[in-house]
PDB file of N, CA and C in Angstrom:
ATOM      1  N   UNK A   1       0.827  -1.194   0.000  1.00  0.00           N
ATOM      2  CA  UNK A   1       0.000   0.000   0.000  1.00  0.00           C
ATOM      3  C   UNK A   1       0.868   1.253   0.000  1.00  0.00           C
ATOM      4  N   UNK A   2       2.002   1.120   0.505  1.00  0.00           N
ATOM      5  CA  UNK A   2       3.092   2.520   1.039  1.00  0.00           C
ATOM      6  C   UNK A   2       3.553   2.598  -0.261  1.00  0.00           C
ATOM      7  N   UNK A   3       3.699   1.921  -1.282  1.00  0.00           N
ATOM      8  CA  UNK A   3       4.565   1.972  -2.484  1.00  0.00           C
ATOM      9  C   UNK A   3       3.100   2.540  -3.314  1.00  0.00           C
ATOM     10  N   UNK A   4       1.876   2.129  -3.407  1.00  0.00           N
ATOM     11  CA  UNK A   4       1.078   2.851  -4.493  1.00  0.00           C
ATOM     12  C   UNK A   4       0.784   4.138  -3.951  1.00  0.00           C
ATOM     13  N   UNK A   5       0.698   4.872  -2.434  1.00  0.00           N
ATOM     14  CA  UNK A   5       1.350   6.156  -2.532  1.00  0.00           C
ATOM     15  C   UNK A   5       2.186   6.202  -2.547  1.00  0.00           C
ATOM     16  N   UNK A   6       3.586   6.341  -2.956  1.00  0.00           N
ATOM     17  CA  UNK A   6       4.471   6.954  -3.278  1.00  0.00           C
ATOM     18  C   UNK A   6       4.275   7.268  -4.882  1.00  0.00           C
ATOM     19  N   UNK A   7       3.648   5.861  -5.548  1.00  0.00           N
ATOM     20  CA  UNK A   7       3.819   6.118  -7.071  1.00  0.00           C
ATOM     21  C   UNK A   7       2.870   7.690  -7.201  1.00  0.00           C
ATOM     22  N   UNK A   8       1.797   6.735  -6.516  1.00  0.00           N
ATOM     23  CA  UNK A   8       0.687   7.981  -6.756  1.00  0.00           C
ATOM     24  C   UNK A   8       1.003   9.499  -6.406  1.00  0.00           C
ATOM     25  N   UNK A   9       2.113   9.879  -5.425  1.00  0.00           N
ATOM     26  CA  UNK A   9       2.307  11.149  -4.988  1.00  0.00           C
ATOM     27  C   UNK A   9       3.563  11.429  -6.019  1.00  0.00           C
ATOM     28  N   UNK A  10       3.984  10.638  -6.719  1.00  0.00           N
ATOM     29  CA  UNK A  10       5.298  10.976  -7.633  1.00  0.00           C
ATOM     30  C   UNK A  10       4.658  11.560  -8.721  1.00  0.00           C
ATOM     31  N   UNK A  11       3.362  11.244  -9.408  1.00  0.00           N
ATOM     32  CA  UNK A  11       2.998  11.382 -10.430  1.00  0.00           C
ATOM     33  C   UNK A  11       1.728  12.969  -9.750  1.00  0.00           C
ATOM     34  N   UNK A  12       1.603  13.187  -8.791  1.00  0.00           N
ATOM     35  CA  UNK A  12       0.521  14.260  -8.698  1.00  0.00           C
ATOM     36  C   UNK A  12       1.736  15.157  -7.943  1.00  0.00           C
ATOM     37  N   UNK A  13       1.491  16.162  -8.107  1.00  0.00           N
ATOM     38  CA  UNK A  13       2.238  17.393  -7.264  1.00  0.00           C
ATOM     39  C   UNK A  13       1.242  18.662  -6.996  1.00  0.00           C
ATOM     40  N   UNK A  14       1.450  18.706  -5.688  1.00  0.00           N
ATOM     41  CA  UNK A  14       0.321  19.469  -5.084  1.00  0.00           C
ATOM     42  C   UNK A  14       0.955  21.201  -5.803  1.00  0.00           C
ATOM     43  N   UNK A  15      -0.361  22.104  -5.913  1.00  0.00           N
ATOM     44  CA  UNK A  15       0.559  23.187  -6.170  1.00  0.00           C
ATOM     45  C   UNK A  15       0.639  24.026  -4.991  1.00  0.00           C
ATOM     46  N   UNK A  16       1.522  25.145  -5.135  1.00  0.00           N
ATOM     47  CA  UNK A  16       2.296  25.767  -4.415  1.00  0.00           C
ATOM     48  C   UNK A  16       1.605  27.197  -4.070  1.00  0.00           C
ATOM     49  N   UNK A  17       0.623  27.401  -3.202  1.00  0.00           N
ATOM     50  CA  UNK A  17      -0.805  28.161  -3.336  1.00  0.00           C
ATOM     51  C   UNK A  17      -0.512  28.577  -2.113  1.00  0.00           C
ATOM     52  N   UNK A  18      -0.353  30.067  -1.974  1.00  0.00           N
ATOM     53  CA  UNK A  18      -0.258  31.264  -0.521  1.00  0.00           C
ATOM     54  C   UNK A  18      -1.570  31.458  -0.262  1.00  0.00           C
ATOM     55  N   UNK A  19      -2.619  30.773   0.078  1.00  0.00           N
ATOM     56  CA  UNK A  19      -3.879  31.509   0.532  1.00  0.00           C
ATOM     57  C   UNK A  19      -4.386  32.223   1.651  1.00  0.00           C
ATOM     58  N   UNK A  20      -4.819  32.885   2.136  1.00  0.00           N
ATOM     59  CA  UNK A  20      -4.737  33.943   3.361  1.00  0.00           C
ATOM     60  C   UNK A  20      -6.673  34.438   3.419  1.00  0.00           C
ATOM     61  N   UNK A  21      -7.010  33.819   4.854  1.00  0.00           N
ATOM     62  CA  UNK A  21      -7.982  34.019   5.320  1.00  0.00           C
ATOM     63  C   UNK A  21      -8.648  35.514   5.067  1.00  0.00           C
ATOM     64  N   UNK A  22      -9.645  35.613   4.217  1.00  0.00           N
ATOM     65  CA  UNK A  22     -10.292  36.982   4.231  1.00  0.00           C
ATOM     66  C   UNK A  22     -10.360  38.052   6.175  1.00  0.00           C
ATOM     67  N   UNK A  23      -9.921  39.160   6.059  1.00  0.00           N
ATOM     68  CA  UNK A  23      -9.993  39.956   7.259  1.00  0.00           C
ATOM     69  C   UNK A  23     -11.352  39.744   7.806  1.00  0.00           C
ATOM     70  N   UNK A  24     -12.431  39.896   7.075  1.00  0.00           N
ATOM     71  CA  UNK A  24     -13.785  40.277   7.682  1.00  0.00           C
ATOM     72  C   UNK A  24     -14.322  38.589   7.896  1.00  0.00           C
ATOM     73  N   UNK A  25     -13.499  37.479   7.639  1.00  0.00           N
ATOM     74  CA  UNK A  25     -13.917  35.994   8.391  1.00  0.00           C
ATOM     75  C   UNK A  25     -13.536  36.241   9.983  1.00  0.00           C
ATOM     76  N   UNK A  26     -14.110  35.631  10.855  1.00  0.00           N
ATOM     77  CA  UNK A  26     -13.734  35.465  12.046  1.00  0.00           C
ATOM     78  C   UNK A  26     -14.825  33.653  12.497  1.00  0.00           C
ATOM     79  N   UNK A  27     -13.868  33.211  13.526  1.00  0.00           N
ATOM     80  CA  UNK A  27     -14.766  32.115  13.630  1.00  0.00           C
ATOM     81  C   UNK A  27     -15.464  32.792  14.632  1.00  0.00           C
ATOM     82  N   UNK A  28     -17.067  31.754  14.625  1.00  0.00           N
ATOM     83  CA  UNK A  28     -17.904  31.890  15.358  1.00  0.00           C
ATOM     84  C   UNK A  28     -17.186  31.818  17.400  1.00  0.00           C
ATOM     85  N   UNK A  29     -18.582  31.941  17.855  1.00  0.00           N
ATOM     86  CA  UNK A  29     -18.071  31.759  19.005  1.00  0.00           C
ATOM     87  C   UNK A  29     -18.530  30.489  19.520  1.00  0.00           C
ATOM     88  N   UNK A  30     -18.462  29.705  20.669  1.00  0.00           N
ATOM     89  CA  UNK A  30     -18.688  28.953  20.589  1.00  0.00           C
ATOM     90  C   UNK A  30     -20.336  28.332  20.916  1.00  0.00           C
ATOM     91  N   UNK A  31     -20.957  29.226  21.430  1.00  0.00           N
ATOM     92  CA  UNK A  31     -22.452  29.886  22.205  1.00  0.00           C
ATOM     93  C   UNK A  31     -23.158  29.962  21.044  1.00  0.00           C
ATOM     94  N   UNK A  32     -22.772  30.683  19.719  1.00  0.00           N
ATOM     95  CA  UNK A  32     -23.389  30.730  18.295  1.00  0.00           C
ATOM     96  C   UNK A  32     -23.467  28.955  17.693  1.00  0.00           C
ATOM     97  N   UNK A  33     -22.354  28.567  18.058  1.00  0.00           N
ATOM     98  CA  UNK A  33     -22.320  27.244  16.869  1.00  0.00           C
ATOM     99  C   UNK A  33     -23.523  26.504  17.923  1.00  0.00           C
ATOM    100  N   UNK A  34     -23.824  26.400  19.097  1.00  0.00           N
ATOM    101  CA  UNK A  34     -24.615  25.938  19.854  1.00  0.00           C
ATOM    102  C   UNK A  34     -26.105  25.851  19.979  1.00  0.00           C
ATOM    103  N   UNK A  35     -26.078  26.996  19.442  1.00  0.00           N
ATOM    104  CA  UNK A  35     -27.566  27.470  19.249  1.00  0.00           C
ATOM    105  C   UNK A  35     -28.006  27.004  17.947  1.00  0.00           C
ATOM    106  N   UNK A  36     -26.531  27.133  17.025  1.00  0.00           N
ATOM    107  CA  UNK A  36     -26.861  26.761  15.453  1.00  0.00           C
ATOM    108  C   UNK A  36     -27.164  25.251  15.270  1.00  0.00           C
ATOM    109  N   UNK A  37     -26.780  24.496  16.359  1.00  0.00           N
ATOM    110  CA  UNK A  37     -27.141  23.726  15.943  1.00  0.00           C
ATOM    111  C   UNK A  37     -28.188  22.480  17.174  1.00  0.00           C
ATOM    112  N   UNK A  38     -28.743  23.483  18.029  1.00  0.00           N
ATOM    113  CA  UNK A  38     -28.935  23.266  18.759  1.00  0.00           C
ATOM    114  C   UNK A  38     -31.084  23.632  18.334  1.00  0.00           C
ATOM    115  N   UNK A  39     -30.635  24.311  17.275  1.00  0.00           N
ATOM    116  CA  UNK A  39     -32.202  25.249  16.312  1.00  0.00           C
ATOM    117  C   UNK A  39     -32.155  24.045  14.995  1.00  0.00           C
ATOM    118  N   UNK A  40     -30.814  23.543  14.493  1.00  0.00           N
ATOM    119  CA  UNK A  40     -31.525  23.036  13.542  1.00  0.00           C
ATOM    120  C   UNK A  40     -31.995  21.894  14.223  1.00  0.00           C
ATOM    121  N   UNK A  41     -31.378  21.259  14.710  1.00  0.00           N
ATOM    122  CA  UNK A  41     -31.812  19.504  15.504  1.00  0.00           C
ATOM    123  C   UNK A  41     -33.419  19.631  15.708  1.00  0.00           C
ATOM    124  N   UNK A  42     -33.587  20.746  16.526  1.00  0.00           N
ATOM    125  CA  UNK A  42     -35.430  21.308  16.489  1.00  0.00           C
ATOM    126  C   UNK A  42     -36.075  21.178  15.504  1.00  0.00           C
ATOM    127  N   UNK A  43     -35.538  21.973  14.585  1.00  0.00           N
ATOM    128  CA  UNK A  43     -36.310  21.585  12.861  1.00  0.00           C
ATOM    129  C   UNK A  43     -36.230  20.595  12.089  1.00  0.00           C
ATOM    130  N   UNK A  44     -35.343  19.934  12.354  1.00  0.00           N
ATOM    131  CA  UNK A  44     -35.238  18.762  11.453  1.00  0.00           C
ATOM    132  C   UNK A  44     -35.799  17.844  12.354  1.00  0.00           C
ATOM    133  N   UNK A  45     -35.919  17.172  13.566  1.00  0.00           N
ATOM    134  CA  UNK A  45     -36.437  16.482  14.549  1.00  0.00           C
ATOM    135  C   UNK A  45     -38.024  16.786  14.604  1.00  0.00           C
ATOM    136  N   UNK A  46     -38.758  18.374  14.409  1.00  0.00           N
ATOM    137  CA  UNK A  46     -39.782  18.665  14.323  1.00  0.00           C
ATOM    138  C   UNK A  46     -40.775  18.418  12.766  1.00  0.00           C
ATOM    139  N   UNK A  47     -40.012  17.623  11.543  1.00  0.00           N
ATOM    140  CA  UNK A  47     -40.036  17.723  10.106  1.00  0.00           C
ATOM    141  C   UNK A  47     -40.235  18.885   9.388  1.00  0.00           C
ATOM    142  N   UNK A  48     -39.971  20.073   9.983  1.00  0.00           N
ATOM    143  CA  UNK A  48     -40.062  21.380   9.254  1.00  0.00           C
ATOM    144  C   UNK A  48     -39.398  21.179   8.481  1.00  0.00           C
ATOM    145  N   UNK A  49     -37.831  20.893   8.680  1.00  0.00           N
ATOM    146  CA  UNK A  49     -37.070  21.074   7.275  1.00  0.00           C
ATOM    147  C   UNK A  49     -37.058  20.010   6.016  1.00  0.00           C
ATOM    148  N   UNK A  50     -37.636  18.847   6.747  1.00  0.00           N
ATOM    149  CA  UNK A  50     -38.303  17.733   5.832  1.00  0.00           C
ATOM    150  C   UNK A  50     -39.505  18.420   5.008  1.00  0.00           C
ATOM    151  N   UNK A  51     -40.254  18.907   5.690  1.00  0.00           N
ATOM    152  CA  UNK A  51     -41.423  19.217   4.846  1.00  0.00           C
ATOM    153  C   UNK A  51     -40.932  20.525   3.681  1.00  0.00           C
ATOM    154  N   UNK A  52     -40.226  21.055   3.938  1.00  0.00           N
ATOM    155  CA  UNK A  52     -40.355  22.370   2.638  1.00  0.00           C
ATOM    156  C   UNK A  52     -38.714  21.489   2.278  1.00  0.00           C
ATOM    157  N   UNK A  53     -38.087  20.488   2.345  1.00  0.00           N
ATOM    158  CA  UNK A  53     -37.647  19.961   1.082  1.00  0.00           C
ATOM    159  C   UNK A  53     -38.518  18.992   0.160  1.00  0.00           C
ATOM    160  N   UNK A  54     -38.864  18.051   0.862  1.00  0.00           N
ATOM    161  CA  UNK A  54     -39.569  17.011  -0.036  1.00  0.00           C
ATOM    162  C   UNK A  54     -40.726  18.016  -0.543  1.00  0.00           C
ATOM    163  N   UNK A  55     -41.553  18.377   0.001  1.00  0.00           N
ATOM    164  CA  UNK A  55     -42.914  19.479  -0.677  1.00  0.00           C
ATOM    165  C   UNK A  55     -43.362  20.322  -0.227  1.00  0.00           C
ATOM    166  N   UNK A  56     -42.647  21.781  -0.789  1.00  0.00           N
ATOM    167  CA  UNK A  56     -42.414  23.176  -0.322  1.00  0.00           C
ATOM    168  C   UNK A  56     -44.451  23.177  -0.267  1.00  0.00           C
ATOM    169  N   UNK A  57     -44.710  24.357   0.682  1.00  0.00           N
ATOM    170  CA  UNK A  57     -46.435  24.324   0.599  1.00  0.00           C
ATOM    171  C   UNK A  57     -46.693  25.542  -0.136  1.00  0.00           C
ATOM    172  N   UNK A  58     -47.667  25.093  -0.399  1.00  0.00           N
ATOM    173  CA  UNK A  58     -48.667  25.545  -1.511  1.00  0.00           C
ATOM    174  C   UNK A  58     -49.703  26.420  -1.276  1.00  0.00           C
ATOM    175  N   UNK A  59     -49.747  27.801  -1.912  1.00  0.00           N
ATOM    176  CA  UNK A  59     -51.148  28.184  -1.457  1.00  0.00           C
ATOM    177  C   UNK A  59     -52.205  27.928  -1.927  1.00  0.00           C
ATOM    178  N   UNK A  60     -53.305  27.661  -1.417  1.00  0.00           N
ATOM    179  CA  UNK A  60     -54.553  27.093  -1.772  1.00  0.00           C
ATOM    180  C   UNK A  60     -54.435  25.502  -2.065  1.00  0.00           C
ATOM    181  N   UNK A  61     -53.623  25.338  -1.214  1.00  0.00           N
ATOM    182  CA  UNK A  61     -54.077  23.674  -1.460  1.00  0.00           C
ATOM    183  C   UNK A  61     -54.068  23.427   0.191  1.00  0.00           C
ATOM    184  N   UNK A  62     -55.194  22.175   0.247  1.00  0.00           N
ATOM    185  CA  UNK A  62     -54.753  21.521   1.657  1.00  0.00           C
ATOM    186  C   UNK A  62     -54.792  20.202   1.793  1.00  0.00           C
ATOM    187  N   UNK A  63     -54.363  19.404   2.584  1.00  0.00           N
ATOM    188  CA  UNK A  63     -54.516  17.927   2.702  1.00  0.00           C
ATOM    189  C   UNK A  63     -55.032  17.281   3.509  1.00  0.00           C
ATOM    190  N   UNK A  64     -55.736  16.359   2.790  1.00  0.00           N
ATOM    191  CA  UNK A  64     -56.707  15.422   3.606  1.00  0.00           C
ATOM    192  C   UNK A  64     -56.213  14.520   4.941  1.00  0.00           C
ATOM    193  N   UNK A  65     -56.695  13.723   5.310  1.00  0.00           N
ATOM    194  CA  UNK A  65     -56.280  12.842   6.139  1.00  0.00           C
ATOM    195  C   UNK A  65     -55.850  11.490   5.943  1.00  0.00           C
ATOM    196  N   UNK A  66     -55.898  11.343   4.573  1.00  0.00           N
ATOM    197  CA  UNK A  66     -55.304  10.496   4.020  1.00  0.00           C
ATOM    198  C   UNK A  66     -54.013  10.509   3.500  1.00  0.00           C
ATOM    199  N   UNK A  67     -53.662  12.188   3.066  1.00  0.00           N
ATOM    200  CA  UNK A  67     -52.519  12.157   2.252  1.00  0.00           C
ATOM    201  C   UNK A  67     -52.467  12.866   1.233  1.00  0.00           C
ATOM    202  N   UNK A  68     -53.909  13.037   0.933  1.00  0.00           N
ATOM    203  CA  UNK A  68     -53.840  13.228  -0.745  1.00  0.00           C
ATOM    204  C   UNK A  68     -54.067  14.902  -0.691  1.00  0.00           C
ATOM    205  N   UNK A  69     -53.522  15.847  -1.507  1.00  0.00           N
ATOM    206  CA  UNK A  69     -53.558  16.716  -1.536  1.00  0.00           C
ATOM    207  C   UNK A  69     -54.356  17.257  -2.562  1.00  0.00           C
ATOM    208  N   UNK A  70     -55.387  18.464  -2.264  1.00  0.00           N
ATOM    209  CA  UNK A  70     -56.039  19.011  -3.613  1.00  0.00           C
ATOM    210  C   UNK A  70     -56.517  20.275  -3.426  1.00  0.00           C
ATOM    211  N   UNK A  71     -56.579  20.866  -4.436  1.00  0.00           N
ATOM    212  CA  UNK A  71     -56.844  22.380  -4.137  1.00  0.00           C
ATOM    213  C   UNK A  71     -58.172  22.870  -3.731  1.00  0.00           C
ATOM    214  N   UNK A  72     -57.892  23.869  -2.513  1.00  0.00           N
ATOM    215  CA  UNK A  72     -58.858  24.769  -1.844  1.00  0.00           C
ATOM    216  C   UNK A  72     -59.415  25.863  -2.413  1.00  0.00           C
ATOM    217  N   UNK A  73     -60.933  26.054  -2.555  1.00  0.00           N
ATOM    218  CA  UNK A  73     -61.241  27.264  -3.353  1.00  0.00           C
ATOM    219  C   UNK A  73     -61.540  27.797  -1.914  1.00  0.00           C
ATOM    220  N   UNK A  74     -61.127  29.264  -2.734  1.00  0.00           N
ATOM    221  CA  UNK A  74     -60.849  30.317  -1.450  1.00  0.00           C
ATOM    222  C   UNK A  74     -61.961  31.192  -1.643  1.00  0.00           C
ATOM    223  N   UNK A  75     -62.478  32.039  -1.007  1.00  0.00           N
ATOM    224  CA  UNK A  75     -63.192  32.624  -1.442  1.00  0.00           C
ATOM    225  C   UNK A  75     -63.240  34.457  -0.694  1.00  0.00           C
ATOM    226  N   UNK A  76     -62.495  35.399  -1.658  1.00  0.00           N
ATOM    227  CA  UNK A  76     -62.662  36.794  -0.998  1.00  0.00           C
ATOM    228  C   UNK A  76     -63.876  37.600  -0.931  1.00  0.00           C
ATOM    229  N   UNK A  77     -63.878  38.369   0.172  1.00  0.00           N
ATOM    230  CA  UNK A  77     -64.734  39.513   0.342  1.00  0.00           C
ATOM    231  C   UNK A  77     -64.310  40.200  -0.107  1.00  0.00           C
ATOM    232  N   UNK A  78     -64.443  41.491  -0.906  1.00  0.00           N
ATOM    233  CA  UNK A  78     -64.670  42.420  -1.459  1.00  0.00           C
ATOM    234  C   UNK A  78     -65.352  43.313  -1.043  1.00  0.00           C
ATOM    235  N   UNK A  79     -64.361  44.390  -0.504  1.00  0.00           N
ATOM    236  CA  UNK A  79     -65.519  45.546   0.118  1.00  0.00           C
ATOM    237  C   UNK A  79     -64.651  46.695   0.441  1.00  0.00           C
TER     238      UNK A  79
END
């Protein structure tokens, strides 16, 4: 295995790249990442974020108790 990296690192050469963190990045703190993920576990555990991926909602439609979805006539006042 030690010899097919070596071949493999003989034949790729990493390039030679100065990159430097933008000024206005800073990491979070640690109280933020906590909450961040402390809010999504809520939503995804609650299927909010399930529901507007699999099927964002719709206006004027609602669903039965079966499942099946079909559209609601609405009806405005005018006045």
């Amino acid at each position: 295995m030690e010899i097919l990296y070596h071949v493999l690192f003989l034949v790729l050469e990493c390039p030679n790249l100065k990159l430097k963190k933008p000024p206005w990045l800073h990491v979070p703190s640690a109280m933020t990442v906590y909450a961040l993920v402390v809010v999504s576990y809520f939503l995804i555990t609650g299927g909010i974020i399930y529901d507007v991926i699999v099927e964002p909602p719709s206006v004027g439609s609602m669903t039965d108790e079966r499942g099946h979805q079909r559209m609601k006539l609405a009806s405005y006042l005018m006045g």
